[in-house]
N, C-alpha and C. Protein backbone atom coordinates (compact mmCIF):
# COMPACT_ATOMS: atom_id res chain seq x y z
N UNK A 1 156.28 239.17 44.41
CA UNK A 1 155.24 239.04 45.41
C UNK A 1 155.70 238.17 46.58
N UNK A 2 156.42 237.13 46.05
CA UNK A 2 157.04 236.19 47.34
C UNK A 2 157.65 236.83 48.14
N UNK A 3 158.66 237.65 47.92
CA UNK A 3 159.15 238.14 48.99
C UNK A 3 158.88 239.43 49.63
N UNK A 4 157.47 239.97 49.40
CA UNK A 4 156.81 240.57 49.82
C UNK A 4 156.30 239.97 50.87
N UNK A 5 155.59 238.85 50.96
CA UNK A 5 154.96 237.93 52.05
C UNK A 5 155.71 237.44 52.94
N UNK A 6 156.99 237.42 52.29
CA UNK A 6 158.56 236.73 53.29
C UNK A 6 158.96 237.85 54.11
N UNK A 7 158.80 239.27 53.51
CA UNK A 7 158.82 240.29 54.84
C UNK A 7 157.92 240.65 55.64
N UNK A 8 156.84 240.80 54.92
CA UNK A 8 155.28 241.04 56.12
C UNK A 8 155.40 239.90 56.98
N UNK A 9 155.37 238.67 56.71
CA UNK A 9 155.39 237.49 57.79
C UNK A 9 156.54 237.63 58.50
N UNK A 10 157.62 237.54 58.02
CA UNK A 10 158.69 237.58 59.19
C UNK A 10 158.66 239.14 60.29
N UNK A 11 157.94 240.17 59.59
CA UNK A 11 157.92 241.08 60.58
C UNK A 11 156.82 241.12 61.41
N UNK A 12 155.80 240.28 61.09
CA UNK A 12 154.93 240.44 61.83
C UNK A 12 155.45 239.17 63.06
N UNK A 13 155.88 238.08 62.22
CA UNK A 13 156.12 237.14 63.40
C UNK A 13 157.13 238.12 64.47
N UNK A 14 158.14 238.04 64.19
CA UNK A 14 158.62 238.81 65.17
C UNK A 14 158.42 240.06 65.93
N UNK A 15 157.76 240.83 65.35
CA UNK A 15 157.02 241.92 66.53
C UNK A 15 155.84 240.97 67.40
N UNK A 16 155.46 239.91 67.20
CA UNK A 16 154.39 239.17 68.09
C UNK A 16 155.07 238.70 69.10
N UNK A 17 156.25 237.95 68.60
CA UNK A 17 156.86 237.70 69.89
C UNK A 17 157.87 237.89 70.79
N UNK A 18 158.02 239.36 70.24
CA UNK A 18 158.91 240.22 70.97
C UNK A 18 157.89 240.87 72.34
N UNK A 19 156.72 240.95 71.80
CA UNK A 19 155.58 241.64 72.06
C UNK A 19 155.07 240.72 73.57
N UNK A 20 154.70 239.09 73.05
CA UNK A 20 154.71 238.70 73.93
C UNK A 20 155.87 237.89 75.18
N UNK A 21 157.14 237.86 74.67
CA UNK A 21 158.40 237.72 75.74
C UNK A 21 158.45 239.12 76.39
N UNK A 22 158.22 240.68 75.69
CA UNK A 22 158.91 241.18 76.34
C UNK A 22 157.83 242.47 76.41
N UNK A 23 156.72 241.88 76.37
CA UNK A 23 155.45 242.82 76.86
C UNK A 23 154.93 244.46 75.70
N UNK A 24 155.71 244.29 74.82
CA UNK A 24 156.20 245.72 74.12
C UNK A 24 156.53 244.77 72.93
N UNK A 25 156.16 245.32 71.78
CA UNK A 25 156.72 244.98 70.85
C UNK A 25 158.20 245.64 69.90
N UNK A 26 158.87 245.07 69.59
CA UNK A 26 160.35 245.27 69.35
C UNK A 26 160.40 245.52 67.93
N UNK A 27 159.71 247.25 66.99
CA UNK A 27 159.75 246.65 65.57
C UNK A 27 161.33 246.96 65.38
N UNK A 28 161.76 247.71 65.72
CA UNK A 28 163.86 247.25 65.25
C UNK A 28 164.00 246.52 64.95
N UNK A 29 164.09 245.58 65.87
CA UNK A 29 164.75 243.43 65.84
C UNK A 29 163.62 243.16 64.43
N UNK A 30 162.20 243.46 64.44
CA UNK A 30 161.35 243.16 63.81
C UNK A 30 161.98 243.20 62.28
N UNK A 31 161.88 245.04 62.43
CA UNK A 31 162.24 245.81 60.92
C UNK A 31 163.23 245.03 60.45
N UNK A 32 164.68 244.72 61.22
CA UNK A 32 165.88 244.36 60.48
C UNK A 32 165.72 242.93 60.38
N UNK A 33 164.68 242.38 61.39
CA UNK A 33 164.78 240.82 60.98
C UNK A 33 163.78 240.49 59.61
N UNK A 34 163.22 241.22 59.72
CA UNK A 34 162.34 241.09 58.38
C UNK A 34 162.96 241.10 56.73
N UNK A 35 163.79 242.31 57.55
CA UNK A 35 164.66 243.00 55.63
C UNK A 35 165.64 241.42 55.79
N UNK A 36 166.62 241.93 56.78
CA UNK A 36 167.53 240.69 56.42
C UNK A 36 166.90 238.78 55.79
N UNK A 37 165.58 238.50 56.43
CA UNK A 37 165.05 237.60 55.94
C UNK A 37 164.50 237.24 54.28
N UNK A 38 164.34 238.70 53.74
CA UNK A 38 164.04 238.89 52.44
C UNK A 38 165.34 238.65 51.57
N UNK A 39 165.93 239.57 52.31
CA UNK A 39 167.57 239.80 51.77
C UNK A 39 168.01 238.38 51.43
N UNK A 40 167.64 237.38 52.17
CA UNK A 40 168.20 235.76 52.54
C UNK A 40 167.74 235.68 51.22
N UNK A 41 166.13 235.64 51.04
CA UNK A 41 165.27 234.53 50.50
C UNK A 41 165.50 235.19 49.29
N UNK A 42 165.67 236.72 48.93
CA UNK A 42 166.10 236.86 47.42
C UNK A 42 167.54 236.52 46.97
N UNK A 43 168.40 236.47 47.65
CA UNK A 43 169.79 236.38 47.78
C UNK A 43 170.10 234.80 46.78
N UNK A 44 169.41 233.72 47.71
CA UNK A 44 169.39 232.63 47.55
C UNK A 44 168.90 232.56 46.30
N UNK A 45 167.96 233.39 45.66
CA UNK A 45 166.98 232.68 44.62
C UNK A 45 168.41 233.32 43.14
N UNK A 46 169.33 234.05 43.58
CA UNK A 46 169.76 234.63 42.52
C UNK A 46 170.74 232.84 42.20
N UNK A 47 170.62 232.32 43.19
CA UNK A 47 171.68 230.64 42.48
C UNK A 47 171.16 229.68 42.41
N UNK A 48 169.50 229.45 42.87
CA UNK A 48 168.89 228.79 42.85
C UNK A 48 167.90 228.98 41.27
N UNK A 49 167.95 230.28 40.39
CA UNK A 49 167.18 230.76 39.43
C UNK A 49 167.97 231.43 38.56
N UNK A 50 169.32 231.15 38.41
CA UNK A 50 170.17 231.96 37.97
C UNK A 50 169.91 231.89 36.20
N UNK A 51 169.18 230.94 35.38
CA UNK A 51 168.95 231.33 34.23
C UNK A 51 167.55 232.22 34.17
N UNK A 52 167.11 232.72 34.90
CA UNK A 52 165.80 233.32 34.50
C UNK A 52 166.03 234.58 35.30
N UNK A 53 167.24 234.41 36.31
CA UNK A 53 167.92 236.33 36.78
C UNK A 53 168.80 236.76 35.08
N UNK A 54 169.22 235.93 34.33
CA UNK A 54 170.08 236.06 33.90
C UNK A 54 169.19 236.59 32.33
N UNK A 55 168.10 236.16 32.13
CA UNK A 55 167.28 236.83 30.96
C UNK A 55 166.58 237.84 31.21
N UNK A 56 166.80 238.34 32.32
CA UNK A 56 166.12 239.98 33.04
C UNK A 56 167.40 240.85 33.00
N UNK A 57 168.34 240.71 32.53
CA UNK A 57 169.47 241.59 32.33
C UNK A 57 169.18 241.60 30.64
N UNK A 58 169.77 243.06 30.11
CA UNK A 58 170.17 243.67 29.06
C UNK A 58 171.24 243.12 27.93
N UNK A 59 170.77 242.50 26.79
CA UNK A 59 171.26 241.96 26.21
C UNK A 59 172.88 242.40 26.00
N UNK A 60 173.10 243.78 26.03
CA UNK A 60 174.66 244.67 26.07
C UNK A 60 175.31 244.22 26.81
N UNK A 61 174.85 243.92 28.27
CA UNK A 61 175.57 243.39 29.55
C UNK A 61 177.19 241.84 29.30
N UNK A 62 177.82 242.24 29.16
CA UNK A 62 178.60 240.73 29.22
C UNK A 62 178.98 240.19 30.53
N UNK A 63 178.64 239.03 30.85
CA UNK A 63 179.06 238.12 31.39
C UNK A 63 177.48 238.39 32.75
N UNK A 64 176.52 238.05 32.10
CA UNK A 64 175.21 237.96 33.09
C UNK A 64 175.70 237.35 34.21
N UNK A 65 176.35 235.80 34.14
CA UNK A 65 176.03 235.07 34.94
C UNK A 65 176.60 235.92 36.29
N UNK A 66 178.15 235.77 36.09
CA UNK A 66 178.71 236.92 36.89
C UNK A 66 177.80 237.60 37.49
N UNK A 67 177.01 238.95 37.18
CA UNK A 67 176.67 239.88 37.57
C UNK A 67 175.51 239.03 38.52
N UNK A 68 174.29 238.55 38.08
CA UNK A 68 173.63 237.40 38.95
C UNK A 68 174.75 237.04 40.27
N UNK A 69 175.42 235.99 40.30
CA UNK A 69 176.15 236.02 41.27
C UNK A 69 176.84 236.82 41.99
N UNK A 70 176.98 237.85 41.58
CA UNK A 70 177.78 239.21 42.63
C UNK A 70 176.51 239.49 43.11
N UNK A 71 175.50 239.91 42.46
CA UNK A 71 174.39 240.77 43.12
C UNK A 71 173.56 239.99 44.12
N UNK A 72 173.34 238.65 43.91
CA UNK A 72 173.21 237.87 45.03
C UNK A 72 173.83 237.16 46.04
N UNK A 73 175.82 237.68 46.28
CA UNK A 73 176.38 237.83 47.47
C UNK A 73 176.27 238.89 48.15
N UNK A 74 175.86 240.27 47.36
CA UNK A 74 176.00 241.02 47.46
C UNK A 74 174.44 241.34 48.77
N UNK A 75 173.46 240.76 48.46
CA UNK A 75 172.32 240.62 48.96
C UNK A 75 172.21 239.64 50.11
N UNK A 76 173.04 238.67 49.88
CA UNK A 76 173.41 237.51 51.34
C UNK A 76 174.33 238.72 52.29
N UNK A 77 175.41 239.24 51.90
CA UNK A 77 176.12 240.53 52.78
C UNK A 77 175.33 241.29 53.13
N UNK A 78 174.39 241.79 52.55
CA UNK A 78 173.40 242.76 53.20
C UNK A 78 172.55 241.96 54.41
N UNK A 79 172.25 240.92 54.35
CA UNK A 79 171.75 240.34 54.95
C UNK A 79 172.25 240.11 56.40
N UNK A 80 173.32 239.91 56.38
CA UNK A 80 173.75 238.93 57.69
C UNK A 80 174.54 240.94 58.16
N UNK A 81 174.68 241.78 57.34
CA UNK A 81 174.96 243.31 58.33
C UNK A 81 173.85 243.73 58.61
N UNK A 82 172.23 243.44 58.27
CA UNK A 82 171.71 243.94 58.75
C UNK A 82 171.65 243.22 60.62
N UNK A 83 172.05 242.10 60.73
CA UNK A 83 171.90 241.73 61.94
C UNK A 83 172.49 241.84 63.31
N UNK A 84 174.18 242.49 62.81
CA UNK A 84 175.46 242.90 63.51
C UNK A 84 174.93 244.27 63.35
N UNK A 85 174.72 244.64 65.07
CA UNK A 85 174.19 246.46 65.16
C UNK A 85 175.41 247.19 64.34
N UNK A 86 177.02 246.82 64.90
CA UNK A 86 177.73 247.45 64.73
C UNK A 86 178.08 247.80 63.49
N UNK A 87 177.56 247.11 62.26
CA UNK A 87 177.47 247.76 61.16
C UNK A 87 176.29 248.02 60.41
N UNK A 88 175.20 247.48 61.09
CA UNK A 88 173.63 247.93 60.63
C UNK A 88 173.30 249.30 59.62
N UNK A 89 174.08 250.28 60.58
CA UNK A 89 173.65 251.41 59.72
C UNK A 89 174.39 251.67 58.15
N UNK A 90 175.40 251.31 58.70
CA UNK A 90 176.53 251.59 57.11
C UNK A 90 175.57 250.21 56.16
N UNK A 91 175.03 249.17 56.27
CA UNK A 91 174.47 248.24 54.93
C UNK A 91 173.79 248.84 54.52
N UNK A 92 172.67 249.32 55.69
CA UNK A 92 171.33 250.04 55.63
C UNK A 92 171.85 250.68 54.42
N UNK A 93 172.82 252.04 54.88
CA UNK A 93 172.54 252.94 54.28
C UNK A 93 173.08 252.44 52.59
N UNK A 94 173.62 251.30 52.33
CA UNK A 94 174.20 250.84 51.34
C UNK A 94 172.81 250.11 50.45
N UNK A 95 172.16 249.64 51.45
CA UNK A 95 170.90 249.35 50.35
C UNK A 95 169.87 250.36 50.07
């Protein structure tokens, strides 16, 4: 649910004040600033919560912690391409 609210708010903040600097609201900058902001705030929580990412994996799985930590660089990288146009579309299309 948190980071449900971490994207509605960050997209709404930013279409407001794209809206009011630039008369029009901007949902692009919005859309990608929103995902990438989620992307942050889940990214982060995979090292900040890493024993309770790590009991939501499949007991078969070896080496949880690992996988926790890849999947939440993996989610900080998504993050910071959604913000560089020049590779926007290739993360996109990767998430």
């Amino acid at each position: 649910m948190k980071p449900l609210i971490v994207l509605l708010a960050v997209f709404g903040l930013l279409a407001a004040g794209t809206y009011f600097v630039q008369g029009t609201p901007n949902y692009l900058l919005a859309g990608n600033g929103a995902m990438a902001a989620m992307l942050l705030f889940t990214g982060a929580a995979h090292f900040a919560f890493t024993q309770g990412m790590m009991r939501m994996l499949p007991d078969w799985l070896p080496a949880k912690k690992a996988w926790v930590y890849a999947t939440g660089v993996l989610e900080l990288a998504a993050a910071v391409g959604l913000l560089i146009p020049g590779v926007r579309m290739s993360k996109g299309g990767s998430l």
